[in-house]
Protein backbone atom coordinates (compact mmCIF):
# COMPACT_ATOMS: atom_id res chain seq x y z
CA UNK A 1 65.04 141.67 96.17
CA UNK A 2 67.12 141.24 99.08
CA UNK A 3 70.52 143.08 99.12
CA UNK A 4 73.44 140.56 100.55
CA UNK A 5 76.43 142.00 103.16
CA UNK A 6 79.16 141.28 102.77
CA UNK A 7 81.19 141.08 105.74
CA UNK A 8 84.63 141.72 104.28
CA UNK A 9 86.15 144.50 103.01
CA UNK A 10 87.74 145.10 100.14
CA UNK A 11 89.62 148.46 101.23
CA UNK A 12 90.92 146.31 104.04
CA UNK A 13 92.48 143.92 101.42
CA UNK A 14 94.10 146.63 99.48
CA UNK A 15 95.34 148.95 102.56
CA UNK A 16 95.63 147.13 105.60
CA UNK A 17 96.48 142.91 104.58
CA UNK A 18 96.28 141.87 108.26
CA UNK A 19 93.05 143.07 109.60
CA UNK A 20 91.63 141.72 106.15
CA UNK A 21 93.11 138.25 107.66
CA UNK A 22 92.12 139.00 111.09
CA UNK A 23 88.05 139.38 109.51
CA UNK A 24 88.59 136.38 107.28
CA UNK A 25 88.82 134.15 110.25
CA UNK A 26 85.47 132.95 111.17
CA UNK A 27 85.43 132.07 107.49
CA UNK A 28 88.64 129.96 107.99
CA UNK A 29 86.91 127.94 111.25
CA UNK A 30 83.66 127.53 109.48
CA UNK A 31 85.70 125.62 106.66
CA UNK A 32 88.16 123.84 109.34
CA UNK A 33 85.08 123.02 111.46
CA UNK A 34 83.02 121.41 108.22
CA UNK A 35 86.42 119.24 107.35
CA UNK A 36 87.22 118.31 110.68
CA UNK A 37 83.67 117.33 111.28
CA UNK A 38 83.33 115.19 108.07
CA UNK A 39 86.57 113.25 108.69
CA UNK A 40 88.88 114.69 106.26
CA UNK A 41 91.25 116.52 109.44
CA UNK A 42 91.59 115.04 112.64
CA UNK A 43 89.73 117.63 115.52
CA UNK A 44 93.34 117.34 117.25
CA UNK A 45 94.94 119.46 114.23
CA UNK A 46 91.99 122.05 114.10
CA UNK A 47 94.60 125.09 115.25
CA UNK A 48 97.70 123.86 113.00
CA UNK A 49 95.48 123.59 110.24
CA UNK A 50 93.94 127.71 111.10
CA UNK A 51 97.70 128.00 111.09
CA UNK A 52 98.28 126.55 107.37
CA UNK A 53 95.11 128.57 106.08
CA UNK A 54 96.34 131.71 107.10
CA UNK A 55 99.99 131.18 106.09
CA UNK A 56 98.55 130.11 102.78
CA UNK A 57 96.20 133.01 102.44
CA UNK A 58 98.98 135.24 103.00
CA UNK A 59 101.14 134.07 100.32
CA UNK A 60 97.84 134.44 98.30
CA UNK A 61 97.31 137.76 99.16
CA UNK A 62 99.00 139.63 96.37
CA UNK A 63 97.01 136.97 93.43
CA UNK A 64 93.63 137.74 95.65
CA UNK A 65 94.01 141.36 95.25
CA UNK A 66 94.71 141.10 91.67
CA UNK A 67 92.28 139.00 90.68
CA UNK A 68 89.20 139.53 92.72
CA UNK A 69 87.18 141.68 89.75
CA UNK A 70 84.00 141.75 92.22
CA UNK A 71 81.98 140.05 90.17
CA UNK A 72 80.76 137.81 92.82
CA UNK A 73 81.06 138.92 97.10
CA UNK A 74 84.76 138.80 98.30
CA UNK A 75 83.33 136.61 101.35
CA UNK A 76 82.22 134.07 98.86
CA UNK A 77 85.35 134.42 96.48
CA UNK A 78 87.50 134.58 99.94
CA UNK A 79 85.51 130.94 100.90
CA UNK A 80 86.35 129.43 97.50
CA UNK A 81 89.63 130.23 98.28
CA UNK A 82 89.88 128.74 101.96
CA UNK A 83 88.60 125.65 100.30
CA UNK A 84 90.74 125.13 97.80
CA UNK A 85 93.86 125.62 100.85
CA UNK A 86 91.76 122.75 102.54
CA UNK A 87 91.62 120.53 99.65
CA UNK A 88 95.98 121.42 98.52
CA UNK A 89 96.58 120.52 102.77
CA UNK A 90 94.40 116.88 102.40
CA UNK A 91 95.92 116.32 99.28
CA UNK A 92 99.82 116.65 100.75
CA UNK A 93 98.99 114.97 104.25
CA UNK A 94 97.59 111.96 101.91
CA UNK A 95 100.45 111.85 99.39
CA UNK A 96 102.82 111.56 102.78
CA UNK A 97 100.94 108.72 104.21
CA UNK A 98 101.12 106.86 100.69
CA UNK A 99 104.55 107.80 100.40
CA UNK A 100 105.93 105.65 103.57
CA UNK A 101 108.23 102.95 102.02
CA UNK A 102 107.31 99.29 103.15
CA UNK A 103 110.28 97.65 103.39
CA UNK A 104 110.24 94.11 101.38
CA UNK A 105 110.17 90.54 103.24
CA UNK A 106 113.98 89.75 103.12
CA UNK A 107 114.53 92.94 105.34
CA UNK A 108 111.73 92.19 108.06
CA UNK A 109 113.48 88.39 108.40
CA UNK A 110 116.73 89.88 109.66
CA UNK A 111 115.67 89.35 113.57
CA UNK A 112 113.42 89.20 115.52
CA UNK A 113 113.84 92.56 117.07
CA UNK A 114 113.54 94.28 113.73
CA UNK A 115 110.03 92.12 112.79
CA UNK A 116 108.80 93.20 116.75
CA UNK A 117 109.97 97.03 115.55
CA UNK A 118 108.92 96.68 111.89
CA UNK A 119 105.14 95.22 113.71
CA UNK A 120 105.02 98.24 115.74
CA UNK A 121 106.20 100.55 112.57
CA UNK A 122 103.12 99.29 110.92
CA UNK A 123 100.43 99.57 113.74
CA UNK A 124 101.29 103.48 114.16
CA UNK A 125 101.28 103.62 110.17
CA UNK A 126 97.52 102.09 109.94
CA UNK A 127 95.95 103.68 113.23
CA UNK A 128 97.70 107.13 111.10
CA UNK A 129 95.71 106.02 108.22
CA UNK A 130 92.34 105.30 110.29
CA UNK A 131 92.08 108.53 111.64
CA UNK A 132 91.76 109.62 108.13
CA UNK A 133 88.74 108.25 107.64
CA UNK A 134 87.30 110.26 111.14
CA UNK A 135 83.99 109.32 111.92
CA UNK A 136 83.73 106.96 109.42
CA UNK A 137 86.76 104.50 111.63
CA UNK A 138 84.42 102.14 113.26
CA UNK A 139 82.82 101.08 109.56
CA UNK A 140 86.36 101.04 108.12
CA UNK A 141 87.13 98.40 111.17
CA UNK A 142 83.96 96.72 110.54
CA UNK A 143 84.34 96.11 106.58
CA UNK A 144 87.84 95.12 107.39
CA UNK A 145 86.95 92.48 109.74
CA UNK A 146 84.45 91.31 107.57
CA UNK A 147 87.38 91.34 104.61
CA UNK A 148 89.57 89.27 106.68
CA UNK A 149 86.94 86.79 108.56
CA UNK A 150 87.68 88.24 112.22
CA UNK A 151 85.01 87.52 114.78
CA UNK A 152 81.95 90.66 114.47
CA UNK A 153 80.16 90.97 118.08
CA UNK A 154 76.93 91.82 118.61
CA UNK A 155 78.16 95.36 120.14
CA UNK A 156 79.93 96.15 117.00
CA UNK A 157 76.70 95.42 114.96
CA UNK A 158 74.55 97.51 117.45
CA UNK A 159 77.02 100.41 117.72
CA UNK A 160 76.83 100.60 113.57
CA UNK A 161 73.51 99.25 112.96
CA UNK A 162 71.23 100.58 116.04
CA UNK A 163 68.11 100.51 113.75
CA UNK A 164 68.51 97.05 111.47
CA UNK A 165 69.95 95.57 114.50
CA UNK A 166 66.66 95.98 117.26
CA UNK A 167 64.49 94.51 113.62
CA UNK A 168 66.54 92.09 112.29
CA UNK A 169 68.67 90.76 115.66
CA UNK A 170 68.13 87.20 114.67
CA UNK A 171 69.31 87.38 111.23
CA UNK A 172 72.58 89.24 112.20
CA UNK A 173 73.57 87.04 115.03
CA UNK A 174 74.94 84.84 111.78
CA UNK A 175 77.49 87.00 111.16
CA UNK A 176 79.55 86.51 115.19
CA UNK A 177 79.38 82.48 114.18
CA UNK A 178 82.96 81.79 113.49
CA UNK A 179 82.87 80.97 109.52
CA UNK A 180 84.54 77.51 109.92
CA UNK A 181 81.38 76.40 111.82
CA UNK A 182 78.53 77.97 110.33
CA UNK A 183 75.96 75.57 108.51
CA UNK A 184 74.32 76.24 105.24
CA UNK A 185 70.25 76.17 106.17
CA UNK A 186 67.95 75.10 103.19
C-alpha cells in the first residue's frame, strides 16, 4: 500500500505559525486558481483574494491547531479549510451585490440628469454582476437576449454553438429573424 506525504508540517503549525502559512501557499493558489477558473472570482482579484485566505487562515490558526486530531493529512484538513474561506468570501461579495438598493420610480423621474446617472448606476451594477458568472458571461448574454427578444447573430450562435452551428446552420438562422416578422411554416 502506498504511504501518502504530506507536505505540511505539523511542528511548523505548533512552533513557528508563519512558515506553516508560508508552506500552505501553493495550497491557497491551487484553490484560488480552481475558483477563478470556474467563474466564481474574477482572475483580476486572484492576489486580493491570496490576501483574504491568508488573513483568514491566520485568524484560524489557533481553532486549526486545536482541532486538527490527525485523523486525516493536515494538507487535506488544511484544503478543506481554504475552501470553506473561498466559499465564506463568495458568499459576502454576493450578499453585497444583492444588497445595492434600487431606488423606486418616483426618485429616477426627478430629472433628467439623475435618470442619465441612475442609467449609468445600473450598467456598472449589471456588468458587476456579469463578471460573476466568469466564463459562463457570453451564455448569460445569450439567454438574456433570447428572454427579452433582442436580435441573436450568427457570430453569437457560432461563438456558443461551434459544433450544432456547422450541422444545423439552416435551422438556427431562425433565431436572427426579428420575431415580429417570422412566419409560422406548416
Amino acid at each position: 500500500m502506498p504511504e501518502f506525504v504530506d507536505n505540511l508540517d505539523i511542528v511548523l503549525l505548533h512552533s513557528n505559525p508563519n512558515a506553516f502559512i508560508l508552506q500552505c501557499q501553493n495550497i491557497v493558489k491551487i484553490f484560488i486558481k480552481k475558483y477563478t477558473a470556474s467563474g466564481m472570482f474574477r482572475r483580476d482579484d486572484e492576489e486580493d483574494l491570496i490576501q483574504s485566505v491568508n488573513e483568514a487562515l491566520i485568524r484560524k490558526l489557533p481553532s486549526i491547531k486545536a482541532q486538527y486530531d490527525g485523523r486525516s493529512l493536515l494538507q487535506t484538513y488544511i484544503g478543506s479549510i481554504i475552501q470553506n474561506i473561498c466559499i465564506d468570501i463568495h458568499k459576502v461579495h454576493r450578499r453585497q451585490i444583492e444588497s445595492i438598493a434600487i431606488p423606486d420610480d418616483d426618485q429616477l423621474l426627478v430629472d433628467t440628469q439623475t435618470v442619465g446617472v441612475f442609467l449609468k448606476d445600473q450598467l456598472e451594477r449589471f456588468h458587476i454582476v456579469m463578471e460573476m458568472f466568469g466564463s459562463d458571461k457570453l451564455k448569460m448574454l445569450f439567454c438574456l437576449k433570447i428572454l427579452y427578444r433582442f436580435l441573436i447573430t450568427e457570430e453569437e450562435i457560432n461563438q456558443l454553438f461551434p459544433e450544432i452551428y456547422k450541422k444545423y446552420k439552416i435551422m438556427l438562422m431562425k433565431f436572427t429573424e426579428p420575431y415580429d416578422t417570422m412566419s409560422v411554416e406548416r
